[in-house]
Protein backbone atom coordinates (compact mmCIF):
# COMPACT_ATOMS: atom_id res chain seq x y z
CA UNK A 1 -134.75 -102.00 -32.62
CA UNK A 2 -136.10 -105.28 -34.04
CA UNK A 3 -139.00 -105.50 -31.83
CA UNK A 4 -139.71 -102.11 -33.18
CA UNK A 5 -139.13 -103.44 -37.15
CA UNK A 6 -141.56 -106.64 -36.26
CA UNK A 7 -144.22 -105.48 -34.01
CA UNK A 8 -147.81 -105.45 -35.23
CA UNK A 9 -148.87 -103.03 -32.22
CA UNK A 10 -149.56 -99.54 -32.19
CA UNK A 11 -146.53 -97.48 -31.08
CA UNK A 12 -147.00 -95.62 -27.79
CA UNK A 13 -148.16 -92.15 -27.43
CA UNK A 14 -144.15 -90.61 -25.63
CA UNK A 15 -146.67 -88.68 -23.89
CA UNK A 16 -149.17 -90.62 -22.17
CA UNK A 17 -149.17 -90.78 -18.80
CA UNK A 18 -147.16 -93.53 -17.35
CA UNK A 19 -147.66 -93.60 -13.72
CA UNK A 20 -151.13 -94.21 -12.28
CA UNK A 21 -151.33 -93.82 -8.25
CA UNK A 22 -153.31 -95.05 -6.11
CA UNK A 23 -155.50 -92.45 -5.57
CA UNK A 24 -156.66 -91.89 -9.06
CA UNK A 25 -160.24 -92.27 -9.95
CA UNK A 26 -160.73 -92.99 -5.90
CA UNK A 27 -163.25 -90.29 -4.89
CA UNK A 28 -163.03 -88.50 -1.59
CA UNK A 29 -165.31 -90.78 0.42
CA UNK A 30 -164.56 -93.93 -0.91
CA UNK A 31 -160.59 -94.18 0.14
CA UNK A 32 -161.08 -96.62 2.79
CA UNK A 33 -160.60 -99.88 1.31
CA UNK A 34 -161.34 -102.96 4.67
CA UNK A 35 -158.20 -105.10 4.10
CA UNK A 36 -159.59 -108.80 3.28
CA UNK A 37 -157.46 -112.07 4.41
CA UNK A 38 -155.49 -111.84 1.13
CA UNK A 39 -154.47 -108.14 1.04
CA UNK A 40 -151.47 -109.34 3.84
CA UNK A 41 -150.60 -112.96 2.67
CA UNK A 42 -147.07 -113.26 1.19
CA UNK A 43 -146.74 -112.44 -2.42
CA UNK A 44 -142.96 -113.77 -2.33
CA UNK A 45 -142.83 -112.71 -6.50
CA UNK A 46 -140.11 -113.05 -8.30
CA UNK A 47 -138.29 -110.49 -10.66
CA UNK A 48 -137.35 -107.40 -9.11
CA UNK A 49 -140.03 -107.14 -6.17
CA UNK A 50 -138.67 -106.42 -2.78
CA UNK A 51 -141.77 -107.03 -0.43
CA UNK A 52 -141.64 -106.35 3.94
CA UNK A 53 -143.65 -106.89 6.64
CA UNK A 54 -142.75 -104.36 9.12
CA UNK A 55 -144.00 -103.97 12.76
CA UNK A 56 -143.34 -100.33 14.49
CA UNK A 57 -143.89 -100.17 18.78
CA UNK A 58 -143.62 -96.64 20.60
CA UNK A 59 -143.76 -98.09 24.12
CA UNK A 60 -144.49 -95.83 27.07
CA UNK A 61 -141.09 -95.78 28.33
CA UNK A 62 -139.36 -93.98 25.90
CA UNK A 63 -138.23 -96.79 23.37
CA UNK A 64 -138.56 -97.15 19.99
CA UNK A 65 -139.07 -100.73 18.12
CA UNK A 66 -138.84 -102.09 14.78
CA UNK A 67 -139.28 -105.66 13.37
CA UNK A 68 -138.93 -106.35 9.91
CA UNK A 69 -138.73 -109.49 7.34
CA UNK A 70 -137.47 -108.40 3.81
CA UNK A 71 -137.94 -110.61 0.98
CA UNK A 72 -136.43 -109.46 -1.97
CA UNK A 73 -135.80 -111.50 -5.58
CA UNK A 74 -133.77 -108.63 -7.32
CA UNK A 75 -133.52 -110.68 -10.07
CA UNK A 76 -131.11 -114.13 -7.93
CA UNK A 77 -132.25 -117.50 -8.82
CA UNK A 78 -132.87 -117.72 -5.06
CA UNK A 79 -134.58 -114.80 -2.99
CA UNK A 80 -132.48 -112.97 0.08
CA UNK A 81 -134.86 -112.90 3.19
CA UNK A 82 -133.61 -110.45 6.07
CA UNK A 83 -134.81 -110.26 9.21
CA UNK A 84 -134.14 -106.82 10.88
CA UNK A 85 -134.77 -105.09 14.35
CA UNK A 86 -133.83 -101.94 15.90
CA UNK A 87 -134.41 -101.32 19.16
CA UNK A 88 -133.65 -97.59 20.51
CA UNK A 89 -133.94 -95.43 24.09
CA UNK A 90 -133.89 -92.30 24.03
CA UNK A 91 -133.64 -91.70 27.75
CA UNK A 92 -130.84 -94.42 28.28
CA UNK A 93 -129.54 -93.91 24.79
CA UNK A 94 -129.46 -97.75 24.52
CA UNK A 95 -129.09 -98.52 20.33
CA UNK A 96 -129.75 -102.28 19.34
CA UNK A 97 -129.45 -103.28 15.97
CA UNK A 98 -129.66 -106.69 14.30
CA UNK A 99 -129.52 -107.64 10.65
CA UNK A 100 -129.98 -111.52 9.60
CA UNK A 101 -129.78 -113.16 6.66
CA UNK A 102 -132.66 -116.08 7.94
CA UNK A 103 -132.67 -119.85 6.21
CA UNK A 104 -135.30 -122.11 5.49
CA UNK A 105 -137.93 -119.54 5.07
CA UNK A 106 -141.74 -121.13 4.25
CA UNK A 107 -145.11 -119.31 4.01
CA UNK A 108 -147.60 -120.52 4.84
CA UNK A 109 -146.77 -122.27 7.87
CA UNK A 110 -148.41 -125.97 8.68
CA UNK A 111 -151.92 -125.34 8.92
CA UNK A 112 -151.72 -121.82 8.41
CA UNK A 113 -151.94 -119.22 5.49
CA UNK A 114 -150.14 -117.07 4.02
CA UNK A 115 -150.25 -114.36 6.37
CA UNK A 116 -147.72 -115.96 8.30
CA UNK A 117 -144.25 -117.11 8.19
CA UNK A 118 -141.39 -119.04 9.30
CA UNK A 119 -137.44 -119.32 8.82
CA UNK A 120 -135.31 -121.11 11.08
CA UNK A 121 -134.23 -118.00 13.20
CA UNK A 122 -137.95 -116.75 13.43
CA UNK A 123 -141.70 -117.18 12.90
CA UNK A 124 -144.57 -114.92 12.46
CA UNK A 125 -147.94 -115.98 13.07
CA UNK A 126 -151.23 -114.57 12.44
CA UNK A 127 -154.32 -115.16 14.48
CA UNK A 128 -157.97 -114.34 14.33
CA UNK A 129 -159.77 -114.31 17.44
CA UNK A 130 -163.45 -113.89 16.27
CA UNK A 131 -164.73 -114.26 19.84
CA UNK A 132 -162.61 -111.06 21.10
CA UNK A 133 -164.48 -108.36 20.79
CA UNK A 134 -161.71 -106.04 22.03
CA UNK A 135 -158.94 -107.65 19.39
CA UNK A 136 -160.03 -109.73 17.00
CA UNK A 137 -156.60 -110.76 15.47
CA UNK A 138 -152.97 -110.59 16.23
CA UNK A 139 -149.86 -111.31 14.96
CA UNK A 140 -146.98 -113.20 17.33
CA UNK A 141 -143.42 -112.85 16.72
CA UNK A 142 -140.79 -115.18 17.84
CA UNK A 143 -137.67 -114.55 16.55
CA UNK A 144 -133.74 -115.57 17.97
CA UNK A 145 -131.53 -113.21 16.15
CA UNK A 146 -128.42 -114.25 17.71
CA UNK A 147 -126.96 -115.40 21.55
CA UNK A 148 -127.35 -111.69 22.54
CA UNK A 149 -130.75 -111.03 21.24
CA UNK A 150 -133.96 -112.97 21.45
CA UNK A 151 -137.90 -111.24 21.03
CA UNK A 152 -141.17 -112.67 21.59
CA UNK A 153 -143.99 -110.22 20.99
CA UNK A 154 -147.96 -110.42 20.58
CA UNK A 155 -149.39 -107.61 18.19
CA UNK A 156 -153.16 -107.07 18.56
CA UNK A 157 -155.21 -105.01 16.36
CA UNK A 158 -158.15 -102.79 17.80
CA UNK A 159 -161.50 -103.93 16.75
CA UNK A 160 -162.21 -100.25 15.96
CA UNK A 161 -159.14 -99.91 13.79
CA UNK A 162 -159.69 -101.98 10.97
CA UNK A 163 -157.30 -102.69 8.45
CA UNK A 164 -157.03 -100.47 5.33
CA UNK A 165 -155.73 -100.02 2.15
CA UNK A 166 -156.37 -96.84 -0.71
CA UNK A 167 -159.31 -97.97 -2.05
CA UNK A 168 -161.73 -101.04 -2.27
CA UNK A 169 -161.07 -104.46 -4.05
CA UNK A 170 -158.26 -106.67 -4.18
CA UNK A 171 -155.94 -104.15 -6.46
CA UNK A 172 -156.89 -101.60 -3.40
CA UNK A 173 -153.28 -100.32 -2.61
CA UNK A 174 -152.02 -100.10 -5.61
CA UNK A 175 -150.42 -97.74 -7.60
CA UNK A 176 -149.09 -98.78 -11.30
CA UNK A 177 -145.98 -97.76 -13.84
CA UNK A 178 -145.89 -97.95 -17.47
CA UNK A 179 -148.67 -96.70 -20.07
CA UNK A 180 -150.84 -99.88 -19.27
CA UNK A 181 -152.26 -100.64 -15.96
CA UNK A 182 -153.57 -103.34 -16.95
CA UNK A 183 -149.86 -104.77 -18.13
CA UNK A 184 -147.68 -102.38 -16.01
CA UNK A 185 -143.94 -102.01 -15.65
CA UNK A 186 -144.12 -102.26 -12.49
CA UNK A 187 -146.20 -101.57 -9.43
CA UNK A 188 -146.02 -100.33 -5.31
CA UNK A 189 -148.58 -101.70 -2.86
CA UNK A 190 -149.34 -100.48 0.44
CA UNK A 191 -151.57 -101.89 3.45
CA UNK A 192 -151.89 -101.03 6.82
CA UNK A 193 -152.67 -101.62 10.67
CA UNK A 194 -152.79 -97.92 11.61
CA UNK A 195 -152.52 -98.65 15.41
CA UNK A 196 -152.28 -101.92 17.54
CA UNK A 197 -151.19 -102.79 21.01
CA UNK A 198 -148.03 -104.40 21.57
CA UNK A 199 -147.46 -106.88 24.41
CA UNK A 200 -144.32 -109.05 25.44
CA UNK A 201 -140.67 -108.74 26.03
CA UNK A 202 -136.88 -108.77 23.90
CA UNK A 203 -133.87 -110.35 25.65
CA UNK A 204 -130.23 -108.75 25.13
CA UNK A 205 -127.37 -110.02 26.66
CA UNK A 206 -129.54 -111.78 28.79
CA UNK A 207 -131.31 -109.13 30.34
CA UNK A 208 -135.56 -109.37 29.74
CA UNK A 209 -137.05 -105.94 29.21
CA UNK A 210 -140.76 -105.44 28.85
CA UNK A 211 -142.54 -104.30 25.42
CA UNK A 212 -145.87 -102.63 26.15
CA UNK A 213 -147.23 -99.62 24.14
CA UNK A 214 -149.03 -98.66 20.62
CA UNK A 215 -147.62 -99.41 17.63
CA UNK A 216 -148.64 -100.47 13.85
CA UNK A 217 -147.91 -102.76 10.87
CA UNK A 218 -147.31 -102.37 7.33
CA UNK A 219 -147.16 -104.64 4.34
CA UNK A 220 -145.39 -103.05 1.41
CA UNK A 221 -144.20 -104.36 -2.23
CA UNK A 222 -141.97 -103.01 -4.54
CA UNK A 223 -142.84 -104.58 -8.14
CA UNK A 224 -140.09 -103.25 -9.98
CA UNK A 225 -136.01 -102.01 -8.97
CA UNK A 226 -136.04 -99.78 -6.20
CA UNK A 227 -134.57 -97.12 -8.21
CA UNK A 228 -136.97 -96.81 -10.49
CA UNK A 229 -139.97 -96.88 -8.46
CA UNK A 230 -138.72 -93.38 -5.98
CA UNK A 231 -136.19 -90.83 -5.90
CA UNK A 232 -137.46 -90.23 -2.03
CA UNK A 233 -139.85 -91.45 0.60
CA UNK A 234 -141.81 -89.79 3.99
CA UNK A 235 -142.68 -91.87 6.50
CA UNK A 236 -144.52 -90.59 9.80
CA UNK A 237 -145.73 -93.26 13.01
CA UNK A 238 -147.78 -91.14 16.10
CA UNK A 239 -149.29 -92.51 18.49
CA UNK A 240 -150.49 -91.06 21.70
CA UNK A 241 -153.11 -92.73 24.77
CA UNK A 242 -154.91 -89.12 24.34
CA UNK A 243 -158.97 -88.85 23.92
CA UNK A 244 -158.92 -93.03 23.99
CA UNK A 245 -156.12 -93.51 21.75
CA UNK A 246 -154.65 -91.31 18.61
CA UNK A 247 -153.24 -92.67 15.88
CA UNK A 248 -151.70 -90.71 12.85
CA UNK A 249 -149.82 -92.24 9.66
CA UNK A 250 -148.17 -91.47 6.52
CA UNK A 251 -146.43 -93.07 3.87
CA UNK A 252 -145.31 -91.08 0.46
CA UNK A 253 -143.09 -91.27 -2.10
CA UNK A 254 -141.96 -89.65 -5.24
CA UNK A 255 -141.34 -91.19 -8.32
CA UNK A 256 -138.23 -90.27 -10.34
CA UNK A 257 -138.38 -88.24 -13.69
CA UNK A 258 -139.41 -91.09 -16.13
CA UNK A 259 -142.59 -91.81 -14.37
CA UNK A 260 -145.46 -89.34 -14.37
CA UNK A 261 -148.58 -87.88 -16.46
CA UNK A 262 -146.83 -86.93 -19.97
CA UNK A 263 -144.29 -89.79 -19.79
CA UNK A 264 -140.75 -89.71 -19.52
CA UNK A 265 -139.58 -86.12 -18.49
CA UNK A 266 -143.00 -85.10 -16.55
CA UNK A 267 -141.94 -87.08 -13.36
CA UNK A 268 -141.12 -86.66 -10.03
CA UNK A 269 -144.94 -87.46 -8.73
CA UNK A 270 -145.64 -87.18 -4.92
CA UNK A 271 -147.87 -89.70 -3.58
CA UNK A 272 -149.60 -89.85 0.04
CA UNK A 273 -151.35 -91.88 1.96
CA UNK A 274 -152.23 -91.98 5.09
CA UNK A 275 -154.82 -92.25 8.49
CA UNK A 276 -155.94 -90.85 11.89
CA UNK A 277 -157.09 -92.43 14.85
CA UNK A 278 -159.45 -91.06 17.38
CA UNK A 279 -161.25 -92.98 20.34
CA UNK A 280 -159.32 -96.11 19.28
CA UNK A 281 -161.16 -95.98 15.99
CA UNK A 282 -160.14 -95.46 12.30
CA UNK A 283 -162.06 -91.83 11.77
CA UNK A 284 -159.90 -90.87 8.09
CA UNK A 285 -158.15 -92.52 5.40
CA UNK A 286 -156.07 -89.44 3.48
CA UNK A 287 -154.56 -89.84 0.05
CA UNK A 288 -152.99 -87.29 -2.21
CA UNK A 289 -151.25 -86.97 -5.27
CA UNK A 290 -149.20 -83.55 -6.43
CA UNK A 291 -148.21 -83.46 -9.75
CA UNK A 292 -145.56 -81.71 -11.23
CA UNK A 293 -145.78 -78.02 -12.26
CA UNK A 294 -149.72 -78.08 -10.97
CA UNK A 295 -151.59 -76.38 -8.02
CA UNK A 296 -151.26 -78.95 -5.40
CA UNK A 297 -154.25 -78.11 -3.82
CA UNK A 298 -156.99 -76.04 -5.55
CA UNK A 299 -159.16 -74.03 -3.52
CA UNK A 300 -159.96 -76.14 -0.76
CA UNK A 301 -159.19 -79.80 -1.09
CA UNK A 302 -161.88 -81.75 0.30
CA UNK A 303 -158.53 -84.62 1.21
CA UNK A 304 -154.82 -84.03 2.38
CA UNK A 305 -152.08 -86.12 3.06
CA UNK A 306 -148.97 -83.95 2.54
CA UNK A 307 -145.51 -84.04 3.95
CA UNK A 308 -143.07 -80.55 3.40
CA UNK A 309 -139.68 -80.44 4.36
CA UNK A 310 -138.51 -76.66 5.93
CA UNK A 311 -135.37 -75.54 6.24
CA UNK A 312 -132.80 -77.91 4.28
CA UNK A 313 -129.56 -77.92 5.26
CA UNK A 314 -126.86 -79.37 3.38
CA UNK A 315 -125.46 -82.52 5.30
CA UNK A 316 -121.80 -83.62 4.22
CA UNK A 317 -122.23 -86.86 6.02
CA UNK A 318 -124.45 -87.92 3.25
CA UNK A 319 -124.81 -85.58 0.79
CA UNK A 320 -128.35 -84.63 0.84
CA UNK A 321 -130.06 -81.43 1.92
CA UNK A 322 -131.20 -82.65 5.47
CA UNK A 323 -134.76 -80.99 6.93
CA UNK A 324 -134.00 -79.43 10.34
CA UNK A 325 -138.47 -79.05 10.41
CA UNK A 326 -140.69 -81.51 8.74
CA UNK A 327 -144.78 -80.57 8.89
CA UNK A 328 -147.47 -83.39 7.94
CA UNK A 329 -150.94 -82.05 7.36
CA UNK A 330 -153.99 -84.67 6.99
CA UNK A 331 -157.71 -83.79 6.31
CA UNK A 332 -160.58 -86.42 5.86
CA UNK A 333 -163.31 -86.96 5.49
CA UNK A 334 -165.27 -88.93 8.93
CA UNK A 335 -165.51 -92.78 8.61
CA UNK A 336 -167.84 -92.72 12.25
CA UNK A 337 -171.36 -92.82 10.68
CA UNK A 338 -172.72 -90.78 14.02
CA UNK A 339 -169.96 -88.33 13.78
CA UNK A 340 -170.33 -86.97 10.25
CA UNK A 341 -167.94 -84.19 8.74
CA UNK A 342 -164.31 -83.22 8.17
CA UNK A 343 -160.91 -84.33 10.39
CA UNK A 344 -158.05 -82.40 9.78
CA UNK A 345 -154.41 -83.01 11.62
CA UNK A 346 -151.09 -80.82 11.41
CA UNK A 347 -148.18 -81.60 13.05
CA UNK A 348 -144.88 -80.12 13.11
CA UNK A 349 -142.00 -81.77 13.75
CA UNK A 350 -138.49 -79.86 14.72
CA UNK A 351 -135.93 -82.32 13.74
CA UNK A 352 -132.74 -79.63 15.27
CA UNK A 353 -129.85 -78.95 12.83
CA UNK A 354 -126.75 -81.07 11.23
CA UNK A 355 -124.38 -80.12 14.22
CA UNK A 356 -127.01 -80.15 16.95
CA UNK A 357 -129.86 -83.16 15.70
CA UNK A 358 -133.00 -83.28 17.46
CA UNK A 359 -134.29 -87.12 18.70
CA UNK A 360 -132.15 -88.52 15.03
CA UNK A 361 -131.72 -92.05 15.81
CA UNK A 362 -129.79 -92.85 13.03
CA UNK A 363 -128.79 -91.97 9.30
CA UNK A 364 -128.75 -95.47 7.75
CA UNK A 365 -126.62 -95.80 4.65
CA UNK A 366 -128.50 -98.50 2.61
CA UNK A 367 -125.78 -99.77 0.73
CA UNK A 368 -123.70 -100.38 3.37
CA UNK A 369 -126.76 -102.96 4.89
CA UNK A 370 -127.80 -104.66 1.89
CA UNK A 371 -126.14 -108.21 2.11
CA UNK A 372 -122.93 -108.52 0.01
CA UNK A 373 -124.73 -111.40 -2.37
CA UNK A 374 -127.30 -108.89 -3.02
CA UNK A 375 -125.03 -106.16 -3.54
CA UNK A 376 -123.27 -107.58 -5.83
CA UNK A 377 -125.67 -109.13 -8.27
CA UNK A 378 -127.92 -105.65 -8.65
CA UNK A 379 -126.55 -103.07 -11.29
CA UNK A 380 -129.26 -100.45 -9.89
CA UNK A 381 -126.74 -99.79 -7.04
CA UNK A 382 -125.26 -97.54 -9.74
CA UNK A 383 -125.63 -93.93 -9.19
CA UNK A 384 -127.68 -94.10 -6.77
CA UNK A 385 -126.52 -93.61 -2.95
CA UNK A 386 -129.78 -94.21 -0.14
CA UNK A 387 -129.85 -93.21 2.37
CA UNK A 388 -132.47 -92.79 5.83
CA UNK A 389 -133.01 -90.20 8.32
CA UNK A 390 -134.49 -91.72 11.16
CA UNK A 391 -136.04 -89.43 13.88
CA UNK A 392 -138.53 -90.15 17.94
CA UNK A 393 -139.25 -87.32 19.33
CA UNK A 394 -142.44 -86.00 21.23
CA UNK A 395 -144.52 -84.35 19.24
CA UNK A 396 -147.74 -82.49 19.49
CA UNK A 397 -150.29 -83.32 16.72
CA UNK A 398 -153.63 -80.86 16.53
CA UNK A 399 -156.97 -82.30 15.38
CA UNK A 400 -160.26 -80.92 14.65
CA UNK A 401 -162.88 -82.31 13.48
CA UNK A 402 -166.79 -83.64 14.73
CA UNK A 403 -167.69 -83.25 18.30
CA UNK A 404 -168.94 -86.29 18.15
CA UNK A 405 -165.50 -87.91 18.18
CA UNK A 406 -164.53 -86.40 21.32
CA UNK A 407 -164.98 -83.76 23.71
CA UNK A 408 -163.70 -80.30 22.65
CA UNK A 409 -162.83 -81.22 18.73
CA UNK A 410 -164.79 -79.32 16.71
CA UNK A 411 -162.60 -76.18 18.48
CA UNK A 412 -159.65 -78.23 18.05
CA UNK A 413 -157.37 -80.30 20.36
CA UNK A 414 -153.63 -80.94 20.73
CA UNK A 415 -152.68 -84.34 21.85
CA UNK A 416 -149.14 -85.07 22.90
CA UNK A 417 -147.38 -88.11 21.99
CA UNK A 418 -144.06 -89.74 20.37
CA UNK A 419 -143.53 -89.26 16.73
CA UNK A 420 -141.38 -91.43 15.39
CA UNK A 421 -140.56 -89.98 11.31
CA UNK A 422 -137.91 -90.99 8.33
CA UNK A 423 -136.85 -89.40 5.59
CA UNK A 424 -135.03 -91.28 2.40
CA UNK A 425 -132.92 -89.87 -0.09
CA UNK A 426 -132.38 -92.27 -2.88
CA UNK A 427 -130.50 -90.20 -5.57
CA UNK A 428 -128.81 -86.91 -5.28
């Protein structure tokens, strides 16, 4: 009220838009942003930003891997930094997980930057190797997460795949809240390894089992409570050795009701990004934004990057109406200079019911992981109650596109693979 009585600035429209994503203004061939060195260091803000690195493996036998550092300020005079892995089978039906609060955590490194870290239970280094022409940087992870688990992995990006983000320059990735971009609220980054090779081993209960097998690597900020920046998030991983390697990626999320293009009240904004990977190359970056009450897609888009949930069944473990089908659509346009035209992927992925589930490997109820400290000392907790669907199945994923690419795509081909997918529900 007495800013209000005492401010010389112009009042704000209650109607102009107050979410920008990252997509806006981007034309259709100009999505690809080439991460630079500074797109991945450590932003470690403070405030409310929650920022991860987090490393995803599909290994040929069957397992699913996750490694993932989690520094998060939400507003403590000292930051919480997690460091989590899951490790799941779903032959053996072996289900590993490890949460660690880690201590002494520095970035950068001696003689590093700030693309790598280092806490007393871990360390995660980041190489260049300009003289590899097959990978020309990496990332290593070391990390001792108790007596019964220890990993020790080398992550090496394809020289075909390049880094990416949504667009070009260094505020590529982002997407902005509140009425001023230049001065936002608050703010979500994304940036991406769409595919790597994973190499190495993890040791539980003293027993060494071999890593090998595609994977990829996100780095992801939250400038502002977690509450307020979604009311849900997608996420899809595929990978598959077919036609010289396939890759395909999404990440989406929809912002609640205060956030969207006539201020508070027009919310609930769905925003997609995402890639494909043919030949072991990066041949589409896909973005799209649906807006509420508006024809997602008018005539033909010339980009999609959509995720629809089918079939919602109500799921009294947690509350929320579970998918028992999820389908993820993807059209681009080609980043090959000799293989000019469109890409387009679909995929559909039957998830199996609430009684009978279909590759779920878990339903993770946030609240109950979130450090007690933490818990504690956030009043967004309130009302809200997250929680994660996490599904590996295989999966067939159909691509078209130029013939160029590979053999037999411009009729279309379906590659088989392992799709590993989640689903968050944030508030009910």
């Amino acid at each position: 009220m007495f800013s209000s009585l005492f401010s010389t600035s112009a009042p704000v429209d209650p109607q102009a838009p107050n979410f920008f994503p990252v997509a806006a203004g981007v034309p259709a061939n100009e999505l690809f942003g080439e991460l630079q060195p500074a797109d991945t260091e450590w932003l470690c803000a403070g405030g409310f930003t929650t920022e991860t690195q987090t490393f995803y493996l599909n290994t040929g036998d069957s397992k699913t891997i996750m490694c993932q550092v989690i520094h998060s300020a939400v507003g403590l005079w000292y930051p919480q930094i997690q460091f989590n892995c899951k490790v799941h089978d779903t032959k053996t039906g072996q289900h590993i997980w490890k949460s660690i609060h880690v201590n002494n955590f520095v970035t950068p490194p001696p003689g590093l930057d700030k693309r790598s870290s280092k806490a007393d239970e871990f360390s995660i280094t980041h190489k260049s190797h300009p003289d590899n022409t097959d990978f020309p940087e990496s990332y290593t992870i070391r990390a001792n997460l108790g007596q019964d688990m220890q990993i020790s992995l080398e992550l090496k990006r394809y020289s075909g795949v390049p880094g990416f983000k949504v667009g070009k320059g260094p505020k590529g990735g982002y997407s902005y809240f509140g009425t001023d971009p230049t001065k936002p609220d608050g703010f979500v980054i994304h940036r991406f390894w769409p595919r790597l090779l994973a190499e190495g081993h993890f040791v539980h209960n003293g027993k060494a089992e071999v890593v090998e097998g595609p994977g990829m690597f996100v780095h992801a900020i939250q400038g502002m409570r977690p509450n307020l920046v979604a009311s849900a998030w997608n996420f899809v991983h595929f990978q598959s050795p077919a036609l010289g390697g396939v890759s395909a990626i999404q990440m989406e999320f929809k912002t609640i009701d205060q956030y969207g293009k006539r201020g508070a009240g027009s919310g609930y904004v769905v925003v997609n990004v995402g890639s494909l990977v043919v030949g072991n190359k990066l041949v589409a970056v896909t973005a799209e934004t649906i807006w509420p009450n508006e024809d997602p897609s008018p005539g033909e888009a010339a980009v999609k990057s959509k995720v629809v949930h089918l079939k919602p069944e109500n799921d009294p473990d947690t509350g929320y109406n579970k998918p028992n089908e999820i389908s993820f659509e993807w059209k681009g346009t080609s980043l090959v200079p000799d293989a000019p035209g469109d890409i387009t992927a679909s995929q559909l992925a039957g998830l199996g019911s609430v009684a009978e589930p279909r590759g779920l490997v878990e339903k993770v109820d946030v609240l109950a992981e979130i450090p007690y400290v933490v818990k504690m000392a956030v009043s967004y907790v309130a009302g809200t109650k997250p929680y994660i669907y996490q599904w590996f199945n295989p999966a067939t994923l159909k691509i078209t596109g130029p013939e160029a690419l590979a053999a037999g795509l411009s009729q279309g081909v379906e590659v088989e693979g392992m799709l590993y997918n989640e689903a968050t529900f944030i508030s009910l």
